[in-house]
PDB file of N, CA and C in Angstrom:
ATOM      1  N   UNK A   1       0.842  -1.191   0.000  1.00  0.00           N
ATOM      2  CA  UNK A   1       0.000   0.000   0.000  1.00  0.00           C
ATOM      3  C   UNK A   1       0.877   1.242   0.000  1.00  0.00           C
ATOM      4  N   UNK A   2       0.320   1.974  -0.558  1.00  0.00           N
ATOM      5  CA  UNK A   2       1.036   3.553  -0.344  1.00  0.00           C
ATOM      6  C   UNK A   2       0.405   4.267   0.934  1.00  0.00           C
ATOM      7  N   UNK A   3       1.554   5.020   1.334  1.00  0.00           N
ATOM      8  CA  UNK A   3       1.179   5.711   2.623  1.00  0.00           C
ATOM      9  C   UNK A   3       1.980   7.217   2.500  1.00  0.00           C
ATOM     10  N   UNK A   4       1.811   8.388   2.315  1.00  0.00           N
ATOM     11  CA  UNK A   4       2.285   9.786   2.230  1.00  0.00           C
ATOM     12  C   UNK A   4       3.491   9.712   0.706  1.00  0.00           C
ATOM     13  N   UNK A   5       2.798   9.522  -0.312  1.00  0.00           N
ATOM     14  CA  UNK A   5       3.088   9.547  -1.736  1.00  0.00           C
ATOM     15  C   UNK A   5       3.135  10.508  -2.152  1.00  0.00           C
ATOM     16  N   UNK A   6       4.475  11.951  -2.814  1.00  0.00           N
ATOM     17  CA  UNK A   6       4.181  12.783  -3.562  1.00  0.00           C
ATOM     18  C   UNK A   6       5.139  12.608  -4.791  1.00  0.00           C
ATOM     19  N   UNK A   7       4.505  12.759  -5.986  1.00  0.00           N
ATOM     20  CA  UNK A   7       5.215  12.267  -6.583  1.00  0.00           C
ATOM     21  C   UNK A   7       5.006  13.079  -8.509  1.00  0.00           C
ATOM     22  N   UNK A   8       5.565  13.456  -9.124  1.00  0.00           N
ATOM     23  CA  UNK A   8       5.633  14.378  -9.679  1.00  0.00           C
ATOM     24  C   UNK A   8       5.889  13.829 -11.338  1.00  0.00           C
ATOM     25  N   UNK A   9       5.295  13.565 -12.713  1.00  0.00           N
ATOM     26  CA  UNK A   9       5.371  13.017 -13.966  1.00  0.00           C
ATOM     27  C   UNK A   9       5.806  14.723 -14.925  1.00  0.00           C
ATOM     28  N   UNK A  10       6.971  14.666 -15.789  1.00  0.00           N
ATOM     29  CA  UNK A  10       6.716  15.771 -16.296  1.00  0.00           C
ATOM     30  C   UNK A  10       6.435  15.269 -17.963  1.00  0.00           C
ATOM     31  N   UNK A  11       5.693  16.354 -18.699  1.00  0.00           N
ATOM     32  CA  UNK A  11       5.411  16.199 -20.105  1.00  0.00           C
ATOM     33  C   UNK A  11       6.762  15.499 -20.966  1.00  0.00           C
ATOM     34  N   UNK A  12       7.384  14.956 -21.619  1.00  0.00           N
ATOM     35  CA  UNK A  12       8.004  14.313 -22.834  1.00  0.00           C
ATOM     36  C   UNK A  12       9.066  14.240 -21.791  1.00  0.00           C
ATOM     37  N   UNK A  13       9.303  13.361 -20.580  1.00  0.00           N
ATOM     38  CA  UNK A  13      10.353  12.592 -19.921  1.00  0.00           C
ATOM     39  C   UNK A  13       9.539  11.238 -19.769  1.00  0.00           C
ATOM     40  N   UNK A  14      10.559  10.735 -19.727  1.00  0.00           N
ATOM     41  CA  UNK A  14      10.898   8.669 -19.399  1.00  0.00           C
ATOM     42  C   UNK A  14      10.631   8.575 -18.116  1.00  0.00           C
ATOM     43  N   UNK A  15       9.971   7.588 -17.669  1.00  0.00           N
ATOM     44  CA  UNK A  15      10.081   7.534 -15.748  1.00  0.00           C
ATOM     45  C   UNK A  15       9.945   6.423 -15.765  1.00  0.00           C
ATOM     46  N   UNK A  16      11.439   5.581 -15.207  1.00  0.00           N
ATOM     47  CA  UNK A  16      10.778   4.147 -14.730  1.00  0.00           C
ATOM     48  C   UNK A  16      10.470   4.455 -13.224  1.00  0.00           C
ATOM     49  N   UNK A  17       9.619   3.221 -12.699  1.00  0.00           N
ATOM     50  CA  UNK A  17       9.371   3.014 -11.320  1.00  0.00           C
ATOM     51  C   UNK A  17      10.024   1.431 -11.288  1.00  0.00           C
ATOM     52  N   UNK A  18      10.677   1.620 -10.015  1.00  0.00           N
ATOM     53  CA  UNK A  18      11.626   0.754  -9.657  1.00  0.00           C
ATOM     54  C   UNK A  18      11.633   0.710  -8.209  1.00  0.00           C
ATOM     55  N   UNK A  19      12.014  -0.767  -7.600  1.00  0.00           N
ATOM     56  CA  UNK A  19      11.612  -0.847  -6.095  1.00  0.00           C
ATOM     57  C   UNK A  19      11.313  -2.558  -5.809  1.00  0.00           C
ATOM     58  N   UNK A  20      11.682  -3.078  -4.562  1.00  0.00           N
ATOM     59  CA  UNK A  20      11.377  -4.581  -4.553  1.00  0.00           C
ATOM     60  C   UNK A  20       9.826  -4.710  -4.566  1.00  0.00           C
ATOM     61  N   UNK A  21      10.041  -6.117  -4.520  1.00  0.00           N
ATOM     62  CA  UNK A  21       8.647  -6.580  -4.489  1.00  0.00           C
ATOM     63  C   UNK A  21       7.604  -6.184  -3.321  1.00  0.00           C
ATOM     64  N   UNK A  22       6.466  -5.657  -3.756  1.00  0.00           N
ATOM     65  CA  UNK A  22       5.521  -5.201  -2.610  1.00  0.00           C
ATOM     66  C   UNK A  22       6.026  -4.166  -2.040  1.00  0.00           C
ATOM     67  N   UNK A  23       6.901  -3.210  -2.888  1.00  0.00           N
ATOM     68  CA  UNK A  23       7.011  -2.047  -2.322  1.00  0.00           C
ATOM     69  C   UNK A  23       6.094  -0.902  -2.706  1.00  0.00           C
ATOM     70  N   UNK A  24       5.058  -1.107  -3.788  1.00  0.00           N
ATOM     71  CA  UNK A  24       3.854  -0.468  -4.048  1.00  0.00           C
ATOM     72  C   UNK A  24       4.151   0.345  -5.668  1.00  0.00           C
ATOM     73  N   UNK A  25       4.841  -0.424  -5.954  1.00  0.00           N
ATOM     74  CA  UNK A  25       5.140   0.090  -7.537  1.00  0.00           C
ATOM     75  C   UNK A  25       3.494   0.093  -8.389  1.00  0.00           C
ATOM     76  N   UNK A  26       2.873  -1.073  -8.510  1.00  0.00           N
ATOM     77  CA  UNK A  26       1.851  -1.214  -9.383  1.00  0.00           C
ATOM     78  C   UNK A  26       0.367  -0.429  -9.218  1.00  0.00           C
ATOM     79  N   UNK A  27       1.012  -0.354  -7.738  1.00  0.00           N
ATOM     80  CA  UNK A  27      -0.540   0.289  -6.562  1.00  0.00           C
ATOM     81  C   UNK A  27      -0.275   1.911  -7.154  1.00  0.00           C
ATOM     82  N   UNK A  28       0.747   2.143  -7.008  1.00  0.00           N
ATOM     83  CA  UNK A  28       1.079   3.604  -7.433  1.00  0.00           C
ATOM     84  C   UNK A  28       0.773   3.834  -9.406  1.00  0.00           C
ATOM     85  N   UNK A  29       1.243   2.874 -10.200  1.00  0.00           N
ATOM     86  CA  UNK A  29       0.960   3.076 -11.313  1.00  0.00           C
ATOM     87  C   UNK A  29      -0.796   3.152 -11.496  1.00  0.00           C
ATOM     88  N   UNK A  30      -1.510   1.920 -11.419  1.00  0.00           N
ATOM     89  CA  UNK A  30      -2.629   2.012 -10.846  1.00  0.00           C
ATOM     90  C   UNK A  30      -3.792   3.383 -10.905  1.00  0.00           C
ATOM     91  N   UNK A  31      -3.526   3.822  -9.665  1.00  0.00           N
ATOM     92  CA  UNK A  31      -3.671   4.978  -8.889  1.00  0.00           C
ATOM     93  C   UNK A  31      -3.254   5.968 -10.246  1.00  0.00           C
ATOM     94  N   UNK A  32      -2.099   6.298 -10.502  1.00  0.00           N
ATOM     95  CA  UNK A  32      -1.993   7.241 -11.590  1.00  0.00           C
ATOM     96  C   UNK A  32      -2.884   7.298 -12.590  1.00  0.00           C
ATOM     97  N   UNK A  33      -2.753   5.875 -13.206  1.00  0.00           N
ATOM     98  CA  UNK A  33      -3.528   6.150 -14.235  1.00  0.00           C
ATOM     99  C   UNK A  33      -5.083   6.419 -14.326  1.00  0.00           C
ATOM    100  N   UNK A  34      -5.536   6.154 -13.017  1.00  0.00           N
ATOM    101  CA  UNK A  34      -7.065   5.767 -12.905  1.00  0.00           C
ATOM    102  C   UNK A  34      -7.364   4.297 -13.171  1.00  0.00           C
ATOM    103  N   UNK A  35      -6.618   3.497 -12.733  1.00  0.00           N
ATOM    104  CA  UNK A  35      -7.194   2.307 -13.275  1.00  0.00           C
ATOM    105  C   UNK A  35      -7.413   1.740 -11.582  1.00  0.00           C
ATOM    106  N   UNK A  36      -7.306   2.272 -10.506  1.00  0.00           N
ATOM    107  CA  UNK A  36      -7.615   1.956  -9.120  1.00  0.00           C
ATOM    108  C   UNK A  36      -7.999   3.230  -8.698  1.00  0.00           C
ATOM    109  N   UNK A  37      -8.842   2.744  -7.320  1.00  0.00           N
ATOM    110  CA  UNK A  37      -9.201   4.311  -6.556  1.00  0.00           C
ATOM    111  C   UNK A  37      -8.315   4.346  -5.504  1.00  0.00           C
ATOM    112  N   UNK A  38      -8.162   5.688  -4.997  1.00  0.00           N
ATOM    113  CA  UNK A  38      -7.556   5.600  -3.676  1.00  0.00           C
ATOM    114  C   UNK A  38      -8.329   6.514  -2.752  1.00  0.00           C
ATOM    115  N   UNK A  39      -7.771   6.519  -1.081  1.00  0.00           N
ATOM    116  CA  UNK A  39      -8.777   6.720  -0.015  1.00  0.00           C
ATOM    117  C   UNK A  39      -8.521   8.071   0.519  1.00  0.00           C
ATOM    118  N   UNK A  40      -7.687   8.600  -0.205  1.00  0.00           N
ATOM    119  CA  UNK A  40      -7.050   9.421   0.324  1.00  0.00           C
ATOM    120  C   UNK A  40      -5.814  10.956  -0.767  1.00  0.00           C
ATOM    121  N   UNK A  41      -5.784  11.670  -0.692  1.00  0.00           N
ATOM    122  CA  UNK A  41      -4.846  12.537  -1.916  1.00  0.00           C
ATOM    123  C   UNK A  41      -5.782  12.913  -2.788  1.00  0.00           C
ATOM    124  N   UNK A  42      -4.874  13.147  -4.058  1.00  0.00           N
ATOM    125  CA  UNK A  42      -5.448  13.336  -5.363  1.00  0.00           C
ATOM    126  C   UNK A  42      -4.596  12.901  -6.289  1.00  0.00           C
ATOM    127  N   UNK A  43      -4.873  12.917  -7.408  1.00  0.00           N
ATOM    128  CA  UNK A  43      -4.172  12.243  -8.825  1.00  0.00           C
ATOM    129  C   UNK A  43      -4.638  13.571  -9.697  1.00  0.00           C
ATOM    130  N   UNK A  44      -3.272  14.352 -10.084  1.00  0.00           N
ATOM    131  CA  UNK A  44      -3.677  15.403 -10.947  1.00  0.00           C
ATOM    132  C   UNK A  44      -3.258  14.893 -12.344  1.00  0.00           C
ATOM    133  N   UNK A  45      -3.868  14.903 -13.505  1.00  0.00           N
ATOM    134  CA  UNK A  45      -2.703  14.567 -14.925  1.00  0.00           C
ATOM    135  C   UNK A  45      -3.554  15.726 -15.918  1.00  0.00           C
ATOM    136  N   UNK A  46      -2.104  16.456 -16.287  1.00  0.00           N
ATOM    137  CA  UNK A  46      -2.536  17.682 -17.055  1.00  0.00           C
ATOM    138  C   UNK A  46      -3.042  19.010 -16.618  1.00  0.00           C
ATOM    139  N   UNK A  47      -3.681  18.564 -15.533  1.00  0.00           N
ATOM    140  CA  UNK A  47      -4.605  19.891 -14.674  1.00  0.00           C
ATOM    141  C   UNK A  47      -5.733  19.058 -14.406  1.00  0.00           C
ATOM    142  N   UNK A  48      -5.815  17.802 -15.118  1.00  0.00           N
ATOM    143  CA  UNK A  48      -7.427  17.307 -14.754  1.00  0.00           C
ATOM    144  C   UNK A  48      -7.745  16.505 -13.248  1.00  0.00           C
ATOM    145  N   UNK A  49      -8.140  16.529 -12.282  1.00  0.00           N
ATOM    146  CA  UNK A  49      -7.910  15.863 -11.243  1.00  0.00           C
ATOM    147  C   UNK A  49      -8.947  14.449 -11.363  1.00  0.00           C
ATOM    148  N   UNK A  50      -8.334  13.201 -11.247  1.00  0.00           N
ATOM    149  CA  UNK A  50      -8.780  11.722 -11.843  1.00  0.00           C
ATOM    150  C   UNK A  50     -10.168  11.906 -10.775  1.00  0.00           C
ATOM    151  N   UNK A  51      -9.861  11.831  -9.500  1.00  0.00           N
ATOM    152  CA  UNK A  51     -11.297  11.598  -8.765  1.00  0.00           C
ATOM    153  C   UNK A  51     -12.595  11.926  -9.324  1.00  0.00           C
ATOM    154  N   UNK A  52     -12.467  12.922  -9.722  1.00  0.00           N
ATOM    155  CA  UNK A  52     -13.668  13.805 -10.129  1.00  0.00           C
ATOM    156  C   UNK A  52     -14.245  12.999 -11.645  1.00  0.00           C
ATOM    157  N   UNK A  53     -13.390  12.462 -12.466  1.00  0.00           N
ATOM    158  CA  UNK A  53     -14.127  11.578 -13.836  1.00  0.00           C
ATOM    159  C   UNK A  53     -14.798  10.555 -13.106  1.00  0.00           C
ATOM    160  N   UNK A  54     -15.561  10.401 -14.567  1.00  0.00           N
ATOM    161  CA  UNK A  54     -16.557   9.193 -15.029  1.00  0.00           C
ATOM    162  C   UNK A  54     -16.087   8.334 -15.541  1.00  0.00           C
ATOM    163  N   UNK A  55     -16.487   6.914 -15.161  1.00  0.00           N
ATOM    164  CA  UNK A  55     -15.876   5.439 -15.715  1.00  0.00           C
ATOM    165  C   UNK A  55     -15.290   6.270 -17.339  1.00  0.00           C
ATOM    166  N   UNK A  56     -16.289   6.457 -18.365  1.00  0.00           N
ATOM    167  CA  UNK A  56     -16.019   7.117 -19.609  1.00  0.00           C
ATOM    168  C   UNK A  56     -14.789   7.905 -19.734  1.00  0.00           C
ATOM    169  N   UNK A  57     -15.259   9.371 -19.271  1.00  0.00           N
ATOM    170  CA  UNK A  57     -14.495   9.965 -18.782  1.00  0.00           C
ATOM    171  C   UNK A  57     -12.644   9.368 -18.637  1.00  0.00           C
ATOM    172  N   UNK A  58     -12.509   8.918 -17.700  1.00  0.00           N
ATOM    173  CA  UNK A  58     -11.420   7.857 -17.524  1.00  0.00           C
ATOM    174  C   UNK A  58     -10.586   7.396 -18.706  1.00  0.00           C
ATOM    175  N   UNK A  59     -11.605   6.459 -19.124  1.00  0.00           N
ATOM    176  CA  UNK A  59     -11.351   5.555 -20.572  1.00  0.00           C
ATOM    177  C   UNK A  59     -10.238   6.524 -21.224  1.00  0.00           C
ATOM    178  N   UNK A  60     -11.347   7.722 -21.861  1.00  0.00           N
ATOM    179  CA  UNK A  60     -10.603   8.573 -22.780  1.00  0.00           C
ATOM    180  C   UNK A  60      -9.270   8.999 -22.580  1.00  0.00           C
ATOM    181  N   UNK A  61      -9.402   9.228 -21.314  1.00  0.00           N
ATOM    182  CA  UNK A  61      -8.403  10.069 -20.656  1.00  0.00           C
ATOM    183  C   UNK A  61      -6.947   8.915 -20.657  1.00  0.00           C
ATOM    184  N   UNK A  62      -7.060   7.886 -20.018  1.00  0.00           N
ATOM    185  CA  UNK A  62      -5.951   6.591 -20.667  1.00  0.00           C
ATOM    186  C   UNK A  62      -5.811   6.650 -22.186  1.00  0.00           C
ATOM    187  N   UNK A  63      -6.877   6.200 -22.351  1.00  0.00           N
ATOM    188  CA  UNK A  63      -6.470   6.224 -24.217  1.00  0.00           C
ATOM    189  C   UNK A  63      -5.505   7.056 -24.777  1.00  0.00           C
ATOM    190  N   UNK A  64      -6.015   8.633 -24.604  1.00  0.00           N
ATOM    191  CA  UNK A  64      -5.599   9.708 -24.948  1.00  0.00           C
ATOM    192  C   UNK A  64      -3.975  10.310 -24.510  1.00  0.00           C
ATOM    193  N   UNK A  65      -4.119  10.023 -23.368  1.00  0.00           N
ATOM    194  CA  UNK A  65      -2.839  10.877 -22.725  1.00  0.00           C
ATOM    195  C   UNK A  65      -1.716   9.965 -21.637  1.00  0.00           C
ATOM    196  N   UNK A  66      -2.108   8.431 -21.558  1.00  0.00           N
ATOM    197  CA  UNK A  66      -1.318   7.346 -20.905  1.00  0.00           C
ATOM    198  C   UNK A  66      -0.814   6.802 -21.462  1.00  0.00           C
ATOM    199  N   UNK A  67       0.880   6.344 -21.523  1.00  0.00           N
ATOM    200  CA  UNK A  67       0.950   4.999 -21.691  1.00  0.00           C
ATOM    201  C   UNK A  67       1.769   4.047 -21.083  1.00  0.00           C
ATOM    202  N   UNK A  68       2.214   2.923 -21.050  1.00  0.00           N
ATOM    203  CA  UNK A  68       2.804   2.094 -20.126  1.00  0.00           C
ATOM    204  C   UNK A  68       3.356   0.814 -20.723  1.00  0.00           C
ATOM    205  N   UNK A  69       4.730   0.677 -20.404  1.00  0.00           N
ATOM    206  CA  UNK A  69       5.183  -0.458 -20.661  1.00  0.00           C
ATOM    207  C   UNK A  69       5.400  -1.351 -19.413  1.00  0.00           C
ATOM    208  N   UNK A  70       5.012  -2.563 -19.568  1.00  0.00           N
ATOM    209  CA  UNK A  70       5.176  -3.425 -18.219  1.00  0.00           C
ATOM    210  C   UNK A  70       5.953  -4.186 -18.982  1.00  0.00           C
ATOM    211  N   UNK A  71       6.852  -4.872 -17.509  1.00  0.00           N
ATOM    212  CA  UNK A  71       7.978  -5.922 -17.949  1.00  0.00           C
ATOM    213  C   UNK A  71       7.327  -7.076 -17.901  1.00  0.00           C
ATOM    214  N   UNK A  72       6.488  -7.653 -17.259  1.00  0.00           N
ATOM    215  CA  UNK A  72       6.089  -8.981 -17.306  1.00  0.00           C
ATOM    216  C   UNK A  72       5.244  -9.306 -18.468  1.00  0.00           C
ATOM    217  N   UNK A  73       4.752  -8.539 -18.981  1.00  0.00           N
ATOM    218  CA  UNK A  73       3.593  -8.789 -20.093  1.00  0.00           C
ATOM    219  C   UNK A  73       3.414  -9.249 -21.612  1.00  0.00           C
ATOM    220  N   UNK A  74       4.972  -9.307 -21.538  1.00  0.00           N
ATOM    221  CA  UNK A  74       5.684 -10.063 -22.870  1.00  0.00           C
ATOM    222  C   UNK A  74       4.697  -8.922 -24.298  1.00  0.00           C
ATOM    223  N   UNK A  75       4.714  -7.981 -24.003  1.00  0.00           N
ATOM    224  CA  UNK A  75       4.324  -6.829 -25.260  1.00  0.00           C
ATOM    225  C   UNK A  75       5.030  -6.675 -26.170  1.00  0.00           C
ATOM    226  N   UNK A  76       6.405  -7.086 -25.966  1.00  0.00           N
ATOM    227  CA  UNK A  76       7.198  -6.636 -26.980  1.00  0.00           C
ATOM    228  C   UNK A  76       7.870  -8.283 -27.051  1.00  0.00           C
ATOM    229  N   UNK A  77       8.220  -8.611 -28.499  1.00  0.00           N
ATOM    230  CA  UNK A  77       8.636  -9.690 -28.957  1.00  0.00           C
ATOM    231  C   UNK A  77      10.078  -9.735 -28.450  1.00  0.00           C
ATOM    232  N   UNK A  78      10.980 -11.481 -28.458  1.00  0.00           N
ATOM    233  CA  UNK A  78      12.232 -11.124 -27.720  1.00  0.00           C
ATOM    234  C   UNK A  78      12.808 -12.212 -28.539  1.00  0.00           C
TER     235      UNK A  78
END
């Protein structure tokens, strides 16, 4: 779980997240993108603050302005 998270994405930079296991890497990606809720904070991306969208809403907003490479997910051929 995350507990006092601030944490800062800027426009056209690279960011890995890195950290052992169950140190809250996925909970935090998650959370960013809108693809989990959280109990507590906010999630700003762009100026738009995530709490406040609609399932829809959301969607677009991933589609549009997220993206993500995971290592386990075999996305890319090897």
């Amino acid at each position: 779980a995350l507990d006092s998270v601030s944490v800062a994405f800027h426009q056209g930079e690279f960011t890995a997240i890195m950290g052992p296991s169950g140190s809250g890497k996925s909970t935090l990606m998650h959370c960013v993108a809108g693809l989990d809720s959280f109990s507590g904070g906010s999630v700003q991306l762009g100026g738009t603050e995530l709490s406040r969208l609609k399932d829809k809403q959301l969607t677009a907003l991933r589609r549009d302005k997220i993206g993500f490479v995971f290592q386990a997910f075999n996305l890319l051929p090897t």
